[in-house]
C-alpha atoms as a PDB file:
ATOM      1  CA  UNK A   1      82.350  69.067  65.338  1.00  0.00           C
ATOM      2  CA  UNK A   2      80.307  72.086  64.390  1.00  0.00           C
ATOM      3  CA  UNK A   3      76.884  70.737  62.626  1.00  0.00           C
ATOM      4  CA  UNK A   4      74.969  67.137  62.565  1.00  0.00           C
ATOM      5  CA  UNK A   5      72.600  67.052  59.912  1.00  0.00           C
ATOM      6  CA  UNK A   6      69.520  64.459  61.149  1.00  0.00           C
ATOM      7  CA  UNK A   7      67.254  62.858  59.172  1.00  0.00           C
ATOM      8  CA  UNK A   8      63.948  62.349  60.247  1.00  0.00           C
ATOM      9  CA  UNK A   9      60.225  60.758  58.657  1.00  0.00           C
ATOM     10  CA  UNK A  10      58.912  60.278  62.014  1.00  0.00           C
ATOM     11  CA  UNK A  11      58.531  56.713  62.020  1.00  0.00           C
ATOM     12  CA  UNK A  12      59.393  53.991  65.064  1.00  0.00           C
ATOM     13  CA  UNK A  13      63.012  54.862  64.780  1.00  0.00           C
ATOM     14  CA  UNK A  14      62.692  58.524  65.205  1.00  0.00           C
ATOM     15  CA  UNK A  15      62.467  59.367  68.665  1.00  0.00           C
ATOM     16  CA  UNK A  16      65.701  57.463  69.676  1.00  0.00           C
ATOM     17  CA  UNK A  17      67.252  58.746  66.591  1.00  0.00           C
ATOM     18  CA  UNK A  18      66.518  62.191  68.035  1.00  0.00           C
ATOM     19  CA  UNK A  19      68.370  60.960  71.074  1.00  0.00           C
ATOM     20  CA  UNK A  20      71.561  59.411  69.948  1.00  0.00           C
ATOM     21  CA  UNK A  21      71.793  62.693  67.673  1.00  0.00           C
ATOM     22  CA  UNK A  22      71.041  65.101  71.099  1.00  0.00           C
ATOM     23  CA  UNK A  23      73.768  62.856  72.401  1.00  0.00           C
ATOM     24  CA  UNK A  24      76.235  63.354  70.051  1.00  0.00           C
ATOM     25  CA  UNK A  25      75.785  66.486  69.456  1.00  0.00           C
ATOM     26  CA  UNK A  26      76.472  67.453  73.284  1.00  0.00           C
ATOM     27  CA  UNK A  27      79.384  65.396  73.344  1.00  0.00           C
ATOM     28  CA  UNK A  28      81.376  65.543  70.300  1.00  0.00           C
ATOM     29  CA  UNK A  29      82.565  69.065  70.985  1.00  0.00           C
ATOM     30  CA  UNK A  30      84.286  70.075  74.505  1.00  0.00           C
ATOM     31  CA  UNK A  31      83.553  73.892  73.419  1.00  0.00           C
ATOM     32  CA  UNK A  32      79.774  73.847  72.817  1.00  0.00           C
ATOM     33  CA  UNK A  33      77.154  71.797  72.149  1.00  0.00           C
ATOM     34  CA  UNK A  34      77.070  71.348  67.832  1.00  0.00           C
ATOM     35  CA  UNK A  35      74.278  72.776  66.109  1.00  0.00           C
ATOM     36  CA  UNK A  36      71.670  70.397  64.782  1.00  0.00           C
ATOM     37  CA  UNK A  37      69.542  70.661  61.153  1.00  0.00           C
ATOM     38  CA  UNK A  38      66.444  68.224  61.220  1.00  0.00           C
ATOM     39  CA  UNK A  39      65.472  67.288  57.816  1.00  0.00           C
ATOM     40  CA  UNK A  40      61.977  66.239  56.827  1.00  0.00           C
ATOM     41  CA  UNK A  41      61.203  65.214  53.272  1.00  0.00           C
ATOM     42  CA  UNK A  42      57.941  64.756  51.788  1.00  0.00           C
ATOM     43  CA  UNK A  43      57.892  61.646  48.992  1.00  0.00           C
ATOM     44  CA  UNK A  44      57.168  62.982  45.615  1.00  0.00           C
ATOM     45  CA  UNK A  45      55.887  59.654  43.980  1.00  0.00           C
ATOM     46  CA  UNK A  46      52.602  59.891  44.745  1.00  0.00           C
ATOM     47  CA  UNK A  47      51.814  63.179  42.998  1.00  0.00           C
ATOM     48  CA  UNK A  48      54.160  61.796  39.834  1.00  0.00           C
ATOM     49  CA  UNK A  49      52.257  58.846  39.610  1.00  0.00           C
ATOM     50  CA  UNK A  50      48.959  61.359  38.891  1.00  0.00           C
ATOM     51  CA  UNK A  51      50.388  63.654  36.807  1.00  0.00           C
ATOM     52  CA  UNK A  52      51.341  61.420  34.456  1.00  0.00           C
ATOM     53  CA  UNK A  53      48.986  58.992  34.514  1.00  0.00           C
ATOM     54  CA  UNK A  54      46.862  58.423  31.241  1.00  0.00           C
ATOM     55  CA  UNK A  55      43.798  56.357  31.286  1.00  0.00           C
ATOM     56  CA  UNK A  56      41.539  57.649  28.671  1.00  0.00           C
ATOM     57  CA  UNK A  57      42.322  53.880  26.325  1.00  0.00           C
ATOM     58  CA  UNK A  58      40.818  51.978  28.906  1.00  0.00           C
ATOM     59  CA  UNK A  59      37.737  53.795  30.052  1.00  0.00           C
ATOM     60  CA  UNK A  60      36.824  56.761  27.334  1.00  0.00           C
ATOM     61  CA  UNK A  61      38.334  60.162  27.483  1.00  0.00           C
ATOM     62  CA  UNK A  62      35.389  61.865  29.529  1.00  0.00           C
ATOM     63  CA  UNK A  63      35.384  59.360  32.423  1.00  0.00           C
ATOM     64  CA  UNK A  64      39.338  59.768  32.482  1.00  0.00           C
ATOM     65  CA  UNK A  65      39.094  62.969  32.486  1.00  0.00           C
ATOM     66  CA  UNK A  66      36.651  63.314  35.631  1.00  0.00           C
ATOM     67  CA  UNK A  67      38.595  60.901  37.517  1.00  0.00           C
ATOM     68  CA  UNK A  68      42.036  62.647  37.191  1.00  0.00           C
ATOM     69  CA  UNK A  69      40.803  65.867  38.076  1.00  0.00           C
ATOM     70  CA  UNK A  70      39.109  63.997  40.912  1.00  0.00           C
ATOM     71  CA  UNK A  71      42.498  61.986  41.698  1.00  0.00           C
ATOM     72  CA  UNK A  72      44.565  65.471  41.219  1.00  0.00           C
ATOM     73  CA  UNK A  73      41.926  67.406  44.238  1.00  0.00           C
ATOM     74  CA  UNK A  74      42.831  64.260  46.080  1.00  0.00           C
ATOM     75  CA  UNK A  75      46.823  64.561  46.142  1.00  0.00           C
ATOM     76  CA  UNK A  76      46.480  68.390  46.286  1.00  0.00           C
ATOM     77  CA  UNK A  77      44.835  67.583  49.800  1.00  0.00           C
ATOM     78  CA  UNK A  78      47.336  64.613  50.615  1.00  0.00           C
ATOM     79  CA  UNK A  79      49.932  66.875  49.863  1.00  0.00           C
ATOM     80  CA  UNK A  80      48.485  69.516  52.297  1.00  0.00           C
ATOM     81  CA  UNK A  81      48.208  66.439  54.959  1.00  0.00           C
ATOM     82  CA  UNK A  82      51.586  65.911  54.315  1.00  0.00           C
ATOM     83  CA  UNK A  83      53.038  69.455  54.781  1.00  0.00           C
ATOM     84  CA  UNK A  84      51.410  69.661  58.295  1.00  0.00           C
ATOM     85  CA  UNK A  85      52.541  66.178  59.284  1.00  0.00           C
ATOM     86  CA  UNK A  86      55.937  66.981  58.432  1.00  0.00           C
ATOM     87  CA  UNK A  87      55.458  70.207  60.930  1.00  0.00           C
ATOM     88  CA  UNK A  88      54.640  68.040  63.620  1.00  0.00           C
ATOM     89  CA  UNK A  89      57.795  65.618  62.395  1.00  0.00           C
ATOM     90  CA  UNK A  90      59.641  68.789  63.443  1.00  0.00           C
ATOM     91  CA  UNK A  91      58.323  70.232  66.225  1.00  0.00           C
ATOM     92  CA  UNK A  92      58.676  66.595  68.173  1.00  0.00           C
ATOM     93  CA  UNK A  93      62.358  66.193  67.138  1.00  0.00           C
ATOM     94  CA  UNK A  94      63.079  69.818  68.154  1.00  0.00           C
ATOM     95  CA  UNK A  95      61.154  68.866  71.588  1.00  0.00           C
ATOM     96  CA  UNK A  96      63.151  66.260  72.149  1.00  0.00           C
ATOM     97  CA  UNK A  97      66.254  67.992  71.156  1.00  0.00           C
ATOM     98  CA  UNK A  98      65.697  70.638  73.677  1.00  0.00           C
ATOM     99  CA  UNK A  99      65.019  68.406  76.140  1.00  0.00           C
ATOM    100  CA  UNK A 100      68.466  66.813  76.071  1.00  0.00           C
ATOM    101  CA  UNK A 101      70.288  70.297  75.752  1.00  0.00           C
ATOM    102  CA  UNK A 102      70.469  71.366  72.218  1.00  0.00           C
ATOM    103  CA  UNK A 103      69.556  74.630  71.852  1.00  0.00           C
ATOM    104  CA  UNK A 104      70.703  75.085  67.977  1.00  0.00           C
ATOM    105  CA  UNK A 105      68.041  73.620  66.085  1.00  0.00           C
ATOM    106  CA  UNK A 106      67.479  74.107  62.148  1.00  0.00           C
ATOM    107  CA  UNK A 107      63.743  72.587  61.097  1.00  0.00           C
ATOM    108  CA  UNK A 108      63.838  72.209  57.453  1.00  0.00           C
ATOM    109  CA  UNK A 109      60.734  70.309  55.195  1.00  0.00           C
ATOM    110  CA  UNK A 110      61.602  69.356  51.354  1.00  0.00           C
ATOM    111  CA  UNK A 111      59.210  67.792  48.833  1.00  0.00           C
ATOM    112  CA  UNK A 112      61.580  65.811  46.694  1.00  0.00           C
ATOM    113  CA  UNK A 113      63.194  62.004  47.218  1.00  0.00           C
ATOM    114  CA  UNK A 114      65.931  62.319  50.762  1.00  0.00           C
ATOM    115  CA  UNK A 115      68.306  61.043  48.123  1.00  0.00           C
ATOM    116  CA  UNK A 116      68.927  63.592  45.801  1.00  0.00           C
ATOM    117  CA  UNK A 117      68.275  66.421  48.593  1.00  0.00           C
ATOM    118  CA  UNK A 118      70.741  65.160  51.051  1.00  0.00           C
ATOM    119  CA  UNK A 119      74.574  66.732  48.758  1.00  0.00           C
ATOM    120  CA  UNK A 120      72.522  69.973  49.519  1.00  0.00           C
ATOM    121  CA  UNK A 121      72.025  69.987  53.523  1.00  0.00           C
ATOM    122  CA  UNK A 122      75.316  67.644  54.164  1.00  0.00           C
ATOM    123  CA  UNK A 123      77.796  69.909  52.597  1.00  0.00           C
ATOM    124  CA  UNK A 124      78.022  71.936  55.827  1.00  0.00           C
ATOM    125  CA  UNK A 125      77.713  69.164  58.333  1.00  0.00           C
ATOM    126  CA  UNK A 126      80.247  66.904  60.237  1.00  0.00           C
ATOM    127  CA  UNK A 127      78.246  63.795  60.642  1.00  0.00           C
ATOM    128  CA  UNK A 128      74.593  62.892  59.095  1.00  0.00           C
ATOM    129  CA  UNK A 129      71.952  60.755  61.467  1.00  0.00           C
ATOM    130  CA  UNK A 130      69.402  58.243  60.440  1.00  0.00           C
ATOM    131  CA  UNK A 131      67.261  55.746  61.380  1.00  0.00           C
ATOM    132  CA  UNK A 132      67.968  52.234  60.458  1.00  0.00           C
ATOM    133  CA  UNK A 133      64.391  51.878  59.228  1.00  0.00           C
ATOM    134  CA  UNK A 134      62.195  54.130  58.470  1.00  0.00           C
ATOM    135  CA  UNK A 135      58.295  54.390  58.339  1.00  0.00           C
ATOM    136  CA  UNK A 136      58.064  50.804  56.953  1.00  0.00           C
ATOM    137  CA  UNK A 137      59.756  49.486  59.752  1.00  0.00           C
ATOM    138  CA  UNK A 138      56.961  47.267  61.152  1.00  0.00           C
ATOM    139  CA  UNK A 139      56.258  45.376  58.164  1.00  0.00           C
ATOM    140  CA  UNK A 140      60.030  44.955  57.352  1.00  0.00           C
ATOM    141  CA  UNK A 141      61.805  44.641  60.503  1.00  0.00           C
ATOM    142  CA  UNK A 142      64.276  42.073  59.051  1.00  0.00           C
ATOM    143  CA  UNK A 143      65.279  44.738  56.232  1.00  0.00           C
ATOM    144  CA  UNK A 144      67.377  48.031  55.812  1.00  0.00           C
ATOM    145  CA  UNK A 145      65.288  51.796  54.923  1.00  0.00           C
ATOM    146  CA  UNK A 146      64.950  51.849  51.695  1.00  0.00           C
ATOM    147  CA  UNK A 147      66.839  54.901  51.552  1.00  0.00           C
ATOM    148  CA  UNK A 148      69.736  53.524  54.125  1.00  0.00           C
ATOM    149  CA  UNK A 149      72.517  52.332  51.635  1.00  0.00           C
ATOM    150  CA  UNK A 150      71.877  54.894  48.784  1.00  0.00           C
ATOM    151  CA  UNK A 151      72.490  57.636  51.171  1.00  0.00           C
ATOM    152  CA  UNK A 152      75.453  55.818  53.121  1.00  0.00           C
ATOM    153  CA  UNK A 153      77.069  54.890  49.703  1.00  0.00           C
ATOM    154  CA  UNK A 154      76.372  58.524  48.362  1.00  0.00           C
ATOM    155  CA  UNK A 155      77.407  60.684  51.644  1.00  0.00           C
ATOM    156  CA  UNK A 156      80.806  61.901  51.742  1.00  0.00           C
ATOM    157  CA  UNK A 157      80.710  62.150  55.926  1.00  0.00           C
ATOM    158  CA  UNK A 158      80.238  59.829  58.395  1.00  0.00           C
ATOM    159  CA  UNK A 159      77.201  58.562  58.777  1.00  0.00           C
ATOM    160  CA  UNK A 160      75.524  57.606  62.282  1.00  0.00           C
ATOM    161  CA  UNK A 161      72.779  54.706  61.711  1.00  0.00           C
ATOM    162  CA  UNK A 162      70.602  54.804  64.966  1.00  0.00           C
ATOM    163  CA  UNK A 163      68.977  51.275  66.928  1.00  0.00           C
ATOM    164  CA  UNK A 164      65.555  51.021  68.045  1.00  0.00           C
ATOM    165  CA  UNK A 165      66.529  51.496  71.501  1.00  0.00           C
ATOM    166  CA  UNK A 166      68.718  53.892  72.917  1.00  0.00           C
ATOM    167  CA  UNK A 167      71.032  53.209  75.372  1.00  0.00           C
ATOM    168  CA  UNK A 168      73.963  55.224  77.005  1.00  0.00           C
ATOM    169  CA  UNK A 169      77.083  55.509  75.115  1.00  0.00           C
ATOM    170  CA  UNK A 170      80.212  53.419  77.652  1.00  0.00           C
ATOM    171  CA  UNK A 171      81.542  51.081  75.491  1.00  0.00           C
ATOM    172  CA  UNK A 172      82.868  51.903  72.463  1.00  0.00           C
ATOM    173  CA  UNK A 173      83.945  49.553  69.360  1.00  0.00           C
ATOM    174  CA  UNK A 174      85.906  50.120  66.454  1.00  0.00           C
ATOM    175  CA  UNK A 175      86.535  47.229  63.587  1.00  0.00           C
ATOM    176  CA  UNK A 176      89.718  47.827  62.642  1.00  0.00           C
ATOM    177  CA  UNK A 177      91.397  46.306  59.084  1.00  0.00           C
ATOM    178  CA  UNK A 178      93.897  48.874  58.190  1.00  0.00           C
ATOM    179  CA  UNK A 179      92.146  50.126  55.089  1.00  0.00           C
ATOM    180  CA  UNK A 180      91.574  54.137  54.517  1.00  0.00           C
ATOM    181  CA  UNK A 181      88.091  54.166  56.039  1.00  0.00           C
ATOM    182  CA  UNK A 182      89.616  52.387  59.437  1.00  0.00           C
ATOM    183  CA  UNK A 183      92.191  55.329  59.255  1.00  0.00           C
ATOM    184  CA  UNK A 184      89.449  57.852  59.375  1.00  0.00           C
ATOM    185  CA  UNK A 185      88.096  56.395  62.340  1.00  0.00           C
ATOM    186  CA  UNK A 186      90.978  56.239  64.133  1.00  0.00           C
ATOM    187  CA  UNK A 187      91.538  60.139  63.162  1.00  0.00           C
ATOM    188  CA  UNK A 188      88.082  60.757  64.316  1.00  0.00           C
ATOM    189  CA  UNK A 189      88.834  59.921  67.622  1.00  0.00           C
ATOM    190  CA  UNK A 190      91.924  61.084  67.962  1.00  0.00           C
ATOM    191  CA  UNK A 191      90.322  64.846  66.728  1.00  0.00           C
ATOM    192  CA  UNK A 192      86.958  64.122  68.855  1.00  0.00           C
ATOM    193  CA  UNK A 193      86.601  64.635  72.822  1.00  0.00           C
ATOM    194  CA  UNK A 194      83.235  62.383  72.270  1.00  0.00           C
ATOM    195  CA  UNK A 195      85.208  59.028  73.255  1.00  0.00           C
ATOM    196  CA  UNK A 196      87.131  61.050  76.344  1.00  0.00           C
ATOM    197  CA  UNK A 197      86.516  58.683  79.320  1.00  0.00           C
ATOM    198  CA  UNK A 198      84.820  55.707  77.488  1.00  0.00           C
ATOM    199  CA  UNK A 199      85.982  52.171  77.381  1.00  0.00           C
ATOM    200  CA  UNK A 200      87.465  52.334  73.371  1.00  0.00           C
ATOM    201  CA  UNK A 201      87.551  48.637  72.344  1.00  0.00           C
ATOM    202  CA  UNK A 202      89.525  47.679  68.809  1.00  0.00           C
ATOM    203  CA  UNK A 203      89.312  44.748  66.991  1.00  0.00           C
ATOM    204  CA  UNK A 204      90.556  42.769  63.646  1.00  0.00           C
ATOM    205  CA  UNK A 205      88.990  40.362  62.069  1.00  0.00           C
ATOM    206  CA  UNK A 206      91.157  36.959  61.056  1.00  0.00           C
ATOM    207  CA  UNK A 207      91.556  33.882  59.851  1.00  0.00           C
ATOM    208  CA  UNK A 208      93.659  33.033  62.629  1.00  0.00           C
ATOM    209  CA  UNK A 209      94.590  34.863  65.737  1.00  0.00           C
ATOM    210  CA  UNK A 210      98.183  34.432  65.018  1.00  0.00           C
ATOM    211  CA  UNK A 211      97.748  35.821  61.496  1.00  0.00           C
ATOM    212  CA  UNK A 212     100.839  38.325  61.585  1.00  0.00           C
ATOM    213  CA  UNK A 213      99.038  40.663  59.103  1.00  0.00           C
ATOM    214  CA  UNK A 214      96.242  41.263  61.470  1.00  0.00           C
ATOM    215  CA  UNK A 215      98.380  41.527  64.727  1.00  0.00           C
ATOM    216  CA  UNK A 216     100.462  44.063  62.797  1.00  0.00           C
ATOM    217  CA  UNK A 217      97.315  46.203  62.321  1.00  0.00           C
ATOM    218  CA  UNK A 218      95.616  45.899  65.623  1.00  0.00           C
ATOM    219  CA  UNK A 219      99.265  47.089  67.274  1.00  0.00           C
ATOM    220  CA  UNK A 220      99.369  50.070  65.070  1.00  0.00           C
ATOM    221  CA  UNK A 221      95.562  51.078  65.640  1.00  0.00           C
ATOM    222  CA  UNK A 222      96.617  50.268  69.561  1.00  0.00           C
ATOM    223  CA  UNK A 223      99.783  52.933  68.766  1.00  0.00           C
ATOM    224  CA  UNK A 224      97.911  55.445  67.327  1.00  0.00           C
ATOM    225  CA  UNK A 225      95.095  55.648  70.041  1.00  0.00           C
ATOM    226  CA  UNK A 226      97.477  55.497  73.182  1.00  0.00           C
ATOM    227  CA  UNK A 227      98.933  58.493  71.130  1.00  0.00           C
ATOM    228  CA  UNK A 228      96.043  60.406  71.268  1.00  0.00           C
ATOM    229  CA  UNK A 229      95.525  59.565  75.072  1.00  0.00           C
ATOM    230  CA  UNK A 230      93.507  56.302  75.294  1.00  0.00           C
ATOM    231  CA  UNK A 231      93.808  52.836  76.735  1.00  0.00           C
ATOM    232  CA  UNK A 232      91.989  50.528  74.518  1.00  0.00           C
ATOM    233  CA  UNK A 233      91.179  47.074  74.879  1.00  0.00           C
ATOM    234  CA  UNK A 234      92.907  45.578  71.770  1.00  0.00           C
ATOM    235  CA  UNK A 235      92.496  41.742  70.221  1.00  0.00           C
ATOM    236  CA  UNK A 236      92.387  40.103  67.119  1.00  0.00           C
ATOM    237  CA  UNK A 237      89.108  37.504  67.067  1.00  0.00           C
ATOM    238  CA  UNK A 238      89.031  34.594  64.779  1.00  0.00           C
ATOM    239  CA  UNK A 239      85.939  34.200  61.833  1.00  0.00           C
ATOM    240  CA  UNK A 240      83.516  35.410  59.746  1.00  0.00           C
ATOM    241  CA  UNK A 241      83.708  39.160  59.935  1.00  0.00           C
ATOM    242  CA  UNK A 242      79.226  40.071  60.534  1.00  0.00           C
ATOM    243  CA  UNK A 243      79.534  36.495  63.067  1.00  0.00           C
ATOM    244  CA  UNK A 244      82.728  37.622  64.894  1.00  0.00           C
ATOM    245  CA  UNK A 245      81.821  41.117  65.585  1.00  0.00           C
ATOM    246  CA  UNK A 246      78.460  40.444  66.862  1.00  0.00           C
ATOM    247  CA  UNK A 247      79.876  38.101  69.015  1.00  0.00           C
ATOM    248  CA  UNK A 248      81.990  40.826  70.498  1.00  0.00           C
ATOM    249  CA  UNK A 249      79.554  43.323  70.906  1.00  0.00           C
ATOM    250  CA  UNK A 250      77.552  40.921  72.838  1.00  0.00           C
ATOM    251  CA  UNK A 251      79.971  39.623  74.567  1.00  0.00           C
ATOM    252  CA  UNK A 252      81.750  43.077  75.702  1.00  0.00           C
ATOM    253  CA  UNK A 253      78.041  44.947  76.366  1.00  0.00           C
ATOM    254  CA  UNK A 254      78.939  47.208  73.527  1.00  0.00           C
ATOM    255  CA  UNK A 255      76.807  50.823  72.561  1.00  0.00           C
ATOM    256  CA  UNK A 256      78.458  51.961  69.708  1.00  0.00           C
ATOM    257  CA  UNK A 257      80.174  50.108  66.278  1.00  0.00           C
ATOM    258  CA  UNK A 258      82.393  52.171  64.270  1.00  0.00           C
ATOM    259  CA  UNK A 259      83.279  50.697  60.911  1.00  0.00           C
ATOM    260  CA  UNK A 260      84.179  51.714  56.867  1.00  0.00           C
ATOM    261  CA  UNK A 261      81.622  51.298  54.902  1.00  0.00           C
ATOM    262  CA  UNK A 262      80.757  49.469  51.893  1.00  0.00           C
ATOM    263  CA  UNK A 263      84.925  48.660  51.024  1.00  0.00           C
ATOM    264  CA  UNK A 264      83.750  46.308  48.532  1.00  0.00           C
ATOM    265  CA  UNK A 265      82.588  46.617  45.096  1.00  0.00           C
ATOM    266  CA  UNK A 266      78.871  46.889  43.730  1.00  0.00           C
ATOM    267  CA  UNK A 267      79.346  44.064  41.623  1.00  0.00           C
ATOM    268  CA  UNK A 268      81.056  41.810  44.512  1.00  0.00           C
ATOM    269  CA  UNK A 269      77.589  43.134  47.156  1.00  0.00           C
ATOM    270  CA  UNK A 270      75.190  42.147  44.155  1.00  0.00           C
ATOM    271  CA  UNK A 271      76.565  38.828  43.910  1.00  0.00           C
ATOM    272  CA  UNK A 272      77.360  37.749  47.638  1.00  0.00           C
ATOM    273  CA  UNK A 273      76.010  41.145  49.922  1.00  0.00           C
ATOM    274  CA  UNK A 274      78.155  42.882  52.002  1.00  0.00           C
ATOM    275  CA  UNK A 275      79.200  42.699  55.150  1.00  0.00           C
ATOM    276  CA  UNK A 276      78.217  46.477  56.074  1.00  0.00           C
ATOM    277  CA  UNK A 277      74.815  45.514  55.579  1.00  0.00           C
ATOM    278  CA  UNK A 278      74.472  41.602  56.851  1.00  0.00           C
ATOM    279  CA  UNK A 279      76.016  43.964  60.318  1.00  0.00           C
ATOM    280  CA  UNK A 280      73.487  46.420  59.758  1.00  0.00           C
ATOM    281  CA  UNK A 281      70.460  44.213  59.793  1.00  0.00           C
ATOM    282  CA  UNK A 282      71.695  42.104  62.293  1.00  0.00           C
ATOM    283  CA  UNK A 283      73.150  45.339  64.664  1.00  0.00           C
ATOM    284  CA  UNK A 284      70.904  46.121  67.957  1.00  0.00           C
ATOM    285  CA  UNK A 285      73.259  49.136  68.718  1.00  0.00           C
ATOM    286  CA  UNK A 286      74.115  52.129  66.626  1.00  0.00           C
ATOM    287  CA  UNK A 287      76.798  51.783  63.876  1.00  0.00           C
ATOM    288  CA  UNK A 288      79.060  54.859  63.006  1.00  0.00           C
ATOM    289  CA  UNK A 289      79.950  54.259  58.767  1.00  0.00           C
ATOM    290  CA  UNK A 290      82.796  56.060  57.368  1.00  0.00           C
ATOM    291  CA  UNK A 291      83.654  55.865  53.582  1.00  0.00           C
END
């Protein structure tokens, strides 16, 4: 692990997002502590929303015309307001940063939508970092960022969704069902010295806990880790996937979920949601996604 790519709009979430990324980034290579970008984007909607905004049919064409110029001197100075708030976005995250022992820090500030900007600044990184809300996060605590799932659905590498709270990584959990993403994990691990000397828990969701299916998977993902060196805690637990796995966590005092993301069709989350998300919402630890 060479680079983490953090996103940051310096809301609620940010501080321990700053943390868990400091974290990782100290731990997920033996050789030296991975170098960190910050991103900061500035929302371009507002500034749209002026410039094309026409509203000479509904009060006369010299009234419109004094009030857009008078609206357009307004966003030039939000826009200024913006740019320096951003800077201080930065400068906190790199303070933080420092202070738990990353020395490698990239600021970087974008005007544009995180969205579209993120193919750009995740091409050279190993793992991207983001709050799980963002700065609407007080008046929608039951909800995902609005960004969250477009940038977890569009990101080609893993992708670290950060609590609330931070707490230190000791217990780690993967949920395991065999499918690519799972093998990733497993892989990630195997290639990472982050999980060296935690408590690795795996676990498949069933039906049944004598489904032969799942036991077949869990003692292959239980193969594969003692392979690369660890002793996990392996079990197949009966239910409703988002139900089941909380359960665990709770149960087990877990700190960090690792998981595929999104394995089921658009379509099939439009129509019944997915369980990525219902563990998402629901999550009070950090959730490492891989597509």
């Amino acid at each position: 692990m060479k680079k983490i790519l953090l996103c940051s709009d310096g809301s609620t979430f940010a501080e321990n997002t700053y943390r868990y990324g400091a974290w990782f980034a100290t731990n997920l290579n033996a050789a030296e502590v991975a170098e960190v970008d910050v991103l900061c984007v500035t929302d371009i909607r507002g500034q749209q929303a002026v410039s094309t905004t026409n509203l000479s049919g509904s009060i006369g064409v010299d009234a419109s015309e004094n009030l857009l110029n008078r609206l357009v001197e307004l966003e030039h100075e939000k826009a200024k307001i913006n740019h320096q708030r951003a800077k201080l976005v930065l400068q906190k995250a790199a303070q933080t940063l420092k202070a738990e022992g990353v020395d490698r820090i990239n600021l970087l500030h974008e005007t544009g939508f995180l969205v579209d900007c993120l193919s750009k600044f995740e091409a050279d990184c190993d793992l991207v970092v983001l709050g799980k809300r963002g700065e609407a996060a007080e008046f929608a605590s039951g909800h995902l960022g609005a960004n969250l799932e477009r940038i977890v659905r569009s990101s080609h590498k893993p992708c670290l969704v950060t609590s609330r709270q931070f707490k230190a990584i000791e217990r780690v959990l993967v949920a395991y069902d065999g499918s690519p993403s799972s093998q990733k994990i497993l892989q990630f691990i195997a290639d990472s010295s982050i999980f060296t000397g935690l408590e690795l828990h795996i676990v498949t969701v069933a039906k049944s806990t004598t489904e032969q299916t799942a036991i077949a998977q869990i003692e292959s993902a239980k193969q594969l880790t003692q392979q690369a060196g660890f002793e996990p805690v392996c079990a197949v637990i009966e239910g409703h996937s988002e139900k089941a796995i909380a359960n665990y966590i709770t149960d087990q005092d877990i700190n960090l979920l690792l998981m595929g993301a999104y394995g089921h069709s658009r379509i099939r989350h439009l129509v019944i949601g997915s369980t990525t998300a219902q563990i998402l919402r629901s999550s009070h630890i950090p959730v490492l996604l891989f597509r």
